[in-house]
N, C-alpha and C. Protein backbone atom coordinates (compact mmCIF):
# COMPACT_ATOMS: atom_id res chain seq x y z
N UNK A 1 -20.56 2.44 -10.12
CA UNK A 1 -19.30 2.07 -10.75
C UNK A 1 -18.75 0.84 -10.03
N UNK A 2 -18.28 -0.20 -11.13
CA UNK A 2 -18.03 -1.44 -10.05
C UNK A 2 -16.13 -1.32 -9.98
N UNK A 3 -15.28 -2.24 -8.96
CA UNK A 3 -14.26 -2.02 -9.05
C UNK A 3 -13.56 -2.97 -10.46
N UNK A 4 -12.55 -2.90 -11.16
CA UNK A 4 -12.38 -4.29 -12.01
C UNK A 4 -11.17 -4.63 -11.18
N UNK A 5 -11.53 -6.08 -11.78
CA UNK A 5 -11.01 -6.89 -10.75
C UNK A 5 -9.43 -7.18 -11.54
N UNK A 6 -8.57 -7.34 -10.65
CA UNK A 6 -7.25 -7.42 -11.24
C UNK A 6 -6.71 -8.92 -10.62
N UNK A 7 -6.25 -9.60 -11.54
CA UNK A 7 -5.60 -10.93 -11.55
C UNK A 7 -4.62 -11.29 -10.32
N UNK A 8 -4.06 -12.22 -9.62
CA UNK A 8 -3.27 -11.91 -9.11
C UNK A 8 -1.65 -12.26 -9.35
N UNK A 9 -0.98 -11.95 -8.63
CA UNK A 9 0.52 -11.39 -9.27
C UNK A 9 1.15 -12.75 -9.31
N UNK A 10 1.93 -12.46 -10.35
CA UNK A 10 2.46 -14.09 -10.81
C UNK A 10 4.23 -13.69 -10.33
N UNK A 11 3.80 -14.92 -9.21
CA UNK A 11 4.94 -15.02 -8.09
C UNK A 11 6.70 -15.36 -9.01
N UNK A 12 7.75 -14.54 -9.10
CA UNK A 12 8.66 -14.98 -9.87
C UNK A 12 9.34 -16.20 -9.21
N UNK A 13 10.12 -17.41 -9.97
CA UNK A 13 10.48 -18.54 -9.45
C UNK A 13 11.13 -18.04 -8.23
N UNK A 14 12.34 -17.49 -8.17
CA UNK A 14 13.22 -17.12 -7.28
C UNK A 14 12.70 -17.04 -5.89
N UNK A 15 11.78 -15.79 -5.83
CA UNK A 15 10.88 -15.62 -4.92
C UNK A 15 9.98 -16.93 -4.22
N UNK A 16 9.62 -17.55 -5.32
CA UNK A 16 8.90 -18.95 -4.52
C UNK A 16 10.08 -19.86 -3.97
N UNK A 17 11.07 -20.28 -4.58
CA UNK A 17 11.63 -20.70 -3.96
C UNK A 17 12.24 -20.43 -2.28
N UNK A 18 12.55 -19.35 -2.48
CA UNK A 18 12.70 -18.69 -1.37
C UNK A 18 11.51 -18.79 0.28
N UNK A 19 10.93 -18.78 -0.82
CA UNK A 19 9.47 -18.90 0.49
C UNK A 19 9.13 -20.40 0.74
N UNK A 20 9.23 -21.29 -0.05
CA UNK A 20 9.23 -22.65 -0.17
C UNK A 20 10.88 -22.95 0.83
N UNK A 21 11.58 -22.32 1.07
CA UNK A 21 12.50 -22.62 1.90
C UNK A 21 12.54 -22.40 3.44
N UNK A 22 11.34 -21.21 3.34
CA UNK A 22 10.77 -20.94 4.67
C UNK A 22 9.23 -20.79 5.00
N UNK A 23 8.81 -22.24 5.48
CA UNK A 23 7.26 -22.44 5.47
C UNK A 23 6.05 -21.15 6.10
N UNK A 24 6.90 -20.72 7.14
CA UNK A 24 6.05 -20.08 7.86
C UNK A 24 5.81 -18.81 7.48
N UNK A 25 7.03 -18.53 6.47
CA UNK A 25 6.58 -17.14 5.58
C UNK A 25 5.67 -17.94 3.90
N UNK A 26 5.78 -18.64 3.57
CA UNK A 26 5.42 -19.41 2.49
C UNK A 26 3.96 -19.28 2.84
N UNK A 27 3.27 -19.80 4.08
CA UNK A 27 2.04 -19.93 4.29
C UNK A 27 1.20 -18.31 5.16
N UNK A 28 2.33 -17.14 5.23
CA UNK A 28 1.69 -15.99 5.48
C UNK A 28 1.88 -15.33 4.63
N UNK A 29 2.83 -15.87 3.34
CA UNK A 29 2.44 -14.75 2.14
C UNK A 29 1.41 -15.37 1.48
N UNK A 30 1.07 -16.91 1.18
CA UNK A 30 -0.19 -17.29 0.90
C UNK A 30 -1.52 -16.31 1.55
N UNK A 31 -1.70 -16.18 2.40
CA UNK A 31 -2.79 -15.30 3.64
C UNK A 31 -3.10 -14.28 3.22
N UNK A 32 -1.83 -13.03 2.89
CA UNK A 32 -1.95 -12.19 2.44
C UNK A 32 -3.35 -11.81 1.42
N UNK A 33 -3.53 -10.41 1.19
CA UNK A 33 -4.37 -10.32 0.02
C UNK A 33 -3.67 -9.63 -1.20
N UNK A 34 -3.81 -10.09 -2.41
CA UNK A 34 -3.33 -10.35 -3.56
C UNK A 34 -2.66 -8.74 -4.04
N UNK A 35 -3.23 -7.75 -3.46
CA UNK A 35 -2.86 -6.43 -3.30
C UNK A 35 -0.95 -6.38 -2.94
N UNK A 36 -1.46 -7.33 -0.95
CA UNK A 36 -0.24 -7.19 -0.61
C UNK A 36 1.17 -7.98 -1.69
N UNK A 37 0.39 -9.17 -1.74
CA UNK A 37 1.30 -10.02 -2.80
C UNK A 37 1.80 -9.09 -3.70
N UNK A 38 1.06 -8.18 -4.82
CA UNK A 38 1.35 -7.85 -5.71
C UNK A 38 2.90 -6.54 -5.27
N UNK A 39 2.26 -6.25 -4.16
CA UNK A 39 3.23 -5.01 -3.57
C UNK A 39 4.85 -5.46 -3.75
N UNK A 40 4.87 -6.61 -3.20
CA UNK A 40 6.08 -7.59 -2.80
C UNK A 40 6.74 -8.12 -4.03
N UNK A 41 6.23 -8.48 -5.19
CA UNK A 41 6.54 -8.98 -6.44
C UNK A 41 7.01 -7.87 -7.34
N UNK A 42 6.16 -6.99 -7.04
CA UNK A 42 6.45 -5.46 -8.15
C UNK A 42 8.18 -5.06 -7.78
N UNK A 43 8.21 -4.91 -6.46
CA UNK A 43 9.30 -4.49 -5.65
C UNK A 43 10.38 -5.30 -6.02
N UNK A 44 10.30 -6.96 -5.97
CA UNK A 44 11.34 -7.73 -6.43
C UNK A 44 11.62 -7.45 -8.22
N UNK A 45 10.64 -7.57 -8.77
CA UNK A 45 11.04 -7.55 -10.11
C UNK A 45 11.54 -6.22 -10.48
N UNK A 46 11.27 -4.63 -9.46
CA UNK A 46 12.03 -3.54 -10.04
C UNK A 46 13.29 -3.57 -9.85
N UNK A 47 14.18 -4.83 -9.27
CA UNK A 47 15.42 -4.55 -9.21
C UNK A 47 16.36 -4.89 -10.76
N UNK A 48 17.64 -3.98 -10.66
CA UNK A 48 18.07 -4.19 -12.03
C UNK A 48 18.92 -5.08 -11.99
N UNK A 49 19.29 -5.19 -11.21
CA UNK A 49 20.77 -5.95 -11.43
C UNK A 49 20.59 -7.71 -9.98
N UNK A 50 21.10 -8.50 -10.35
CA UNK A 50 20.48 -9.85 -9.85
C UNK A 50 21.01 -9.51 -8.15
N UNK A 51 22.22 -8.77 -8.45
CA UNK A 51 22.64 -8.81 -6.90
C UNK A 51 21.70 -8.30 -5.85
N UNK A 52 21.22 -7.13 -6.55
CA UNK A 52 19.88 -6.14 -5.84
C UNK A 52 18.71 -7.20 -5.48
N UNK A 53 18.10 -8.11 -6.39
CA UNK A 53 17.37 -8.80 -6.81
C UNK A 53 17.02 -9.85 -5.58
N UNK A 54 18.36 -10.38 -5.51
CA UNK A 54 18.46 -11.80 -4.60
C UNK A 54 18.51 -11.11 -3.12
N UNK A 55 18.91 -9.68 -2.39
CA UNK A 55 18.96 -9.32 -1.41
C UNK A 55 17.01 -8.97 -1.44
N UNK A 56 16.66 -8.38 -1.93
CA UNK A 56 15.27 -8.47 -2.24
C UNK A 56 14.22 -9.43 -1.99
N UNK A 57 14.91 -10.62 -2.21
CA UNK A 57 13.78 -11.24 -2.26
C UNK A 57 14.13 -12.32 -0.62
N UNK A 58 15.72 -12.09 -0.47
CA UNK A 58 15.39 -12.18 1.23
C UNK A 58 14.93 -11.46 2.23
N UNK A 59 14.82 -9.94 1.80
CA UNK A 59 14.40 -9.09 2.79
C UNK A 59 13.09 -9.19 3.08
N UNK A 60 12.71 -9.67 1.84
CA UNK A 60 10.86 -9.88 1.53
C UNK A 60 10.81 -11.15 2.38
N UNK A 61 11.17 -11.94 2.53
CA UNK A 61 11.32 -13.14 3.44
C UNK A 61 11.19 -12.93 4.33
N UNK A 62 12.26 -12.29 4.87
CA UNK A 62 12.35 -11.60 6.43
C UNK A 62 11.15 -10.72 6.76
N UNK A 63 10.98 -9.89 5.63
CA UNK A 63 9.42 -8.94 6.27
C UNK A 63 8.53 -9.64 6.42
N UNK A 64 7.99 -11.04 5.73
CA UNK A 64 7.08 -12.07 5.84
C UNK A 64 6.75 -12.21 6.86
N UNK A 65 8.17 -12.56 7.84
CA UNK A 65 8.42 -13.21 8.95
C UNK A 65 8.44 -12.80 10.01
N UNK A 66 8.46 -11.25 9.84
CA UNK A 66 7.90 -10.17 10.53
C UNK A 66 7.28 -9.96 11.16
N UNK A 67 6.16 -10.56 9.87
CA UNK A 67 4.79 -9.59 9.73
C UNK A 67 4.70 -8.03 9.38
N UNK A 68 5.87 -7.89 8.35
CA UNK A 68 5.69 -6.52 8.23
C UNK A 68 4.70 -6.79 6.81
């Protein structure tokens, strides 16, 4: 049985920007594998409301920056 292969996650603007504001997470979420990416994107886009949304996608920043 082979695995199928799944695309990888299409980064929302917000989120890139965000990372484009901070290189050193910009170029360790690049690194990542497309799994982790996808983890991080799913998470931002389940928020409902923009306020949730935008704290989201700095925390994801910050975990970048982590290394969490």
């Amino acid at each position: 049985m082979t695995k199928k292969k799944v695309p990888p996650a299409e980064v929302p603007a917000d989120f890139v920007a965000a990372l484009a504001a901070a290189p050193e997470a910009q170029q360790r979420f690049a690194t990542m594998p497309p799994s982790h990416q996808r983890e991080y994107v799913v998470w931002i886009e389940g928020a409902r409301n923009p306020e949730t949304r935008a704290r989201r996608v700095a925390a994801a920043v910050q975990r970048i920056l982590s290394g969490a």
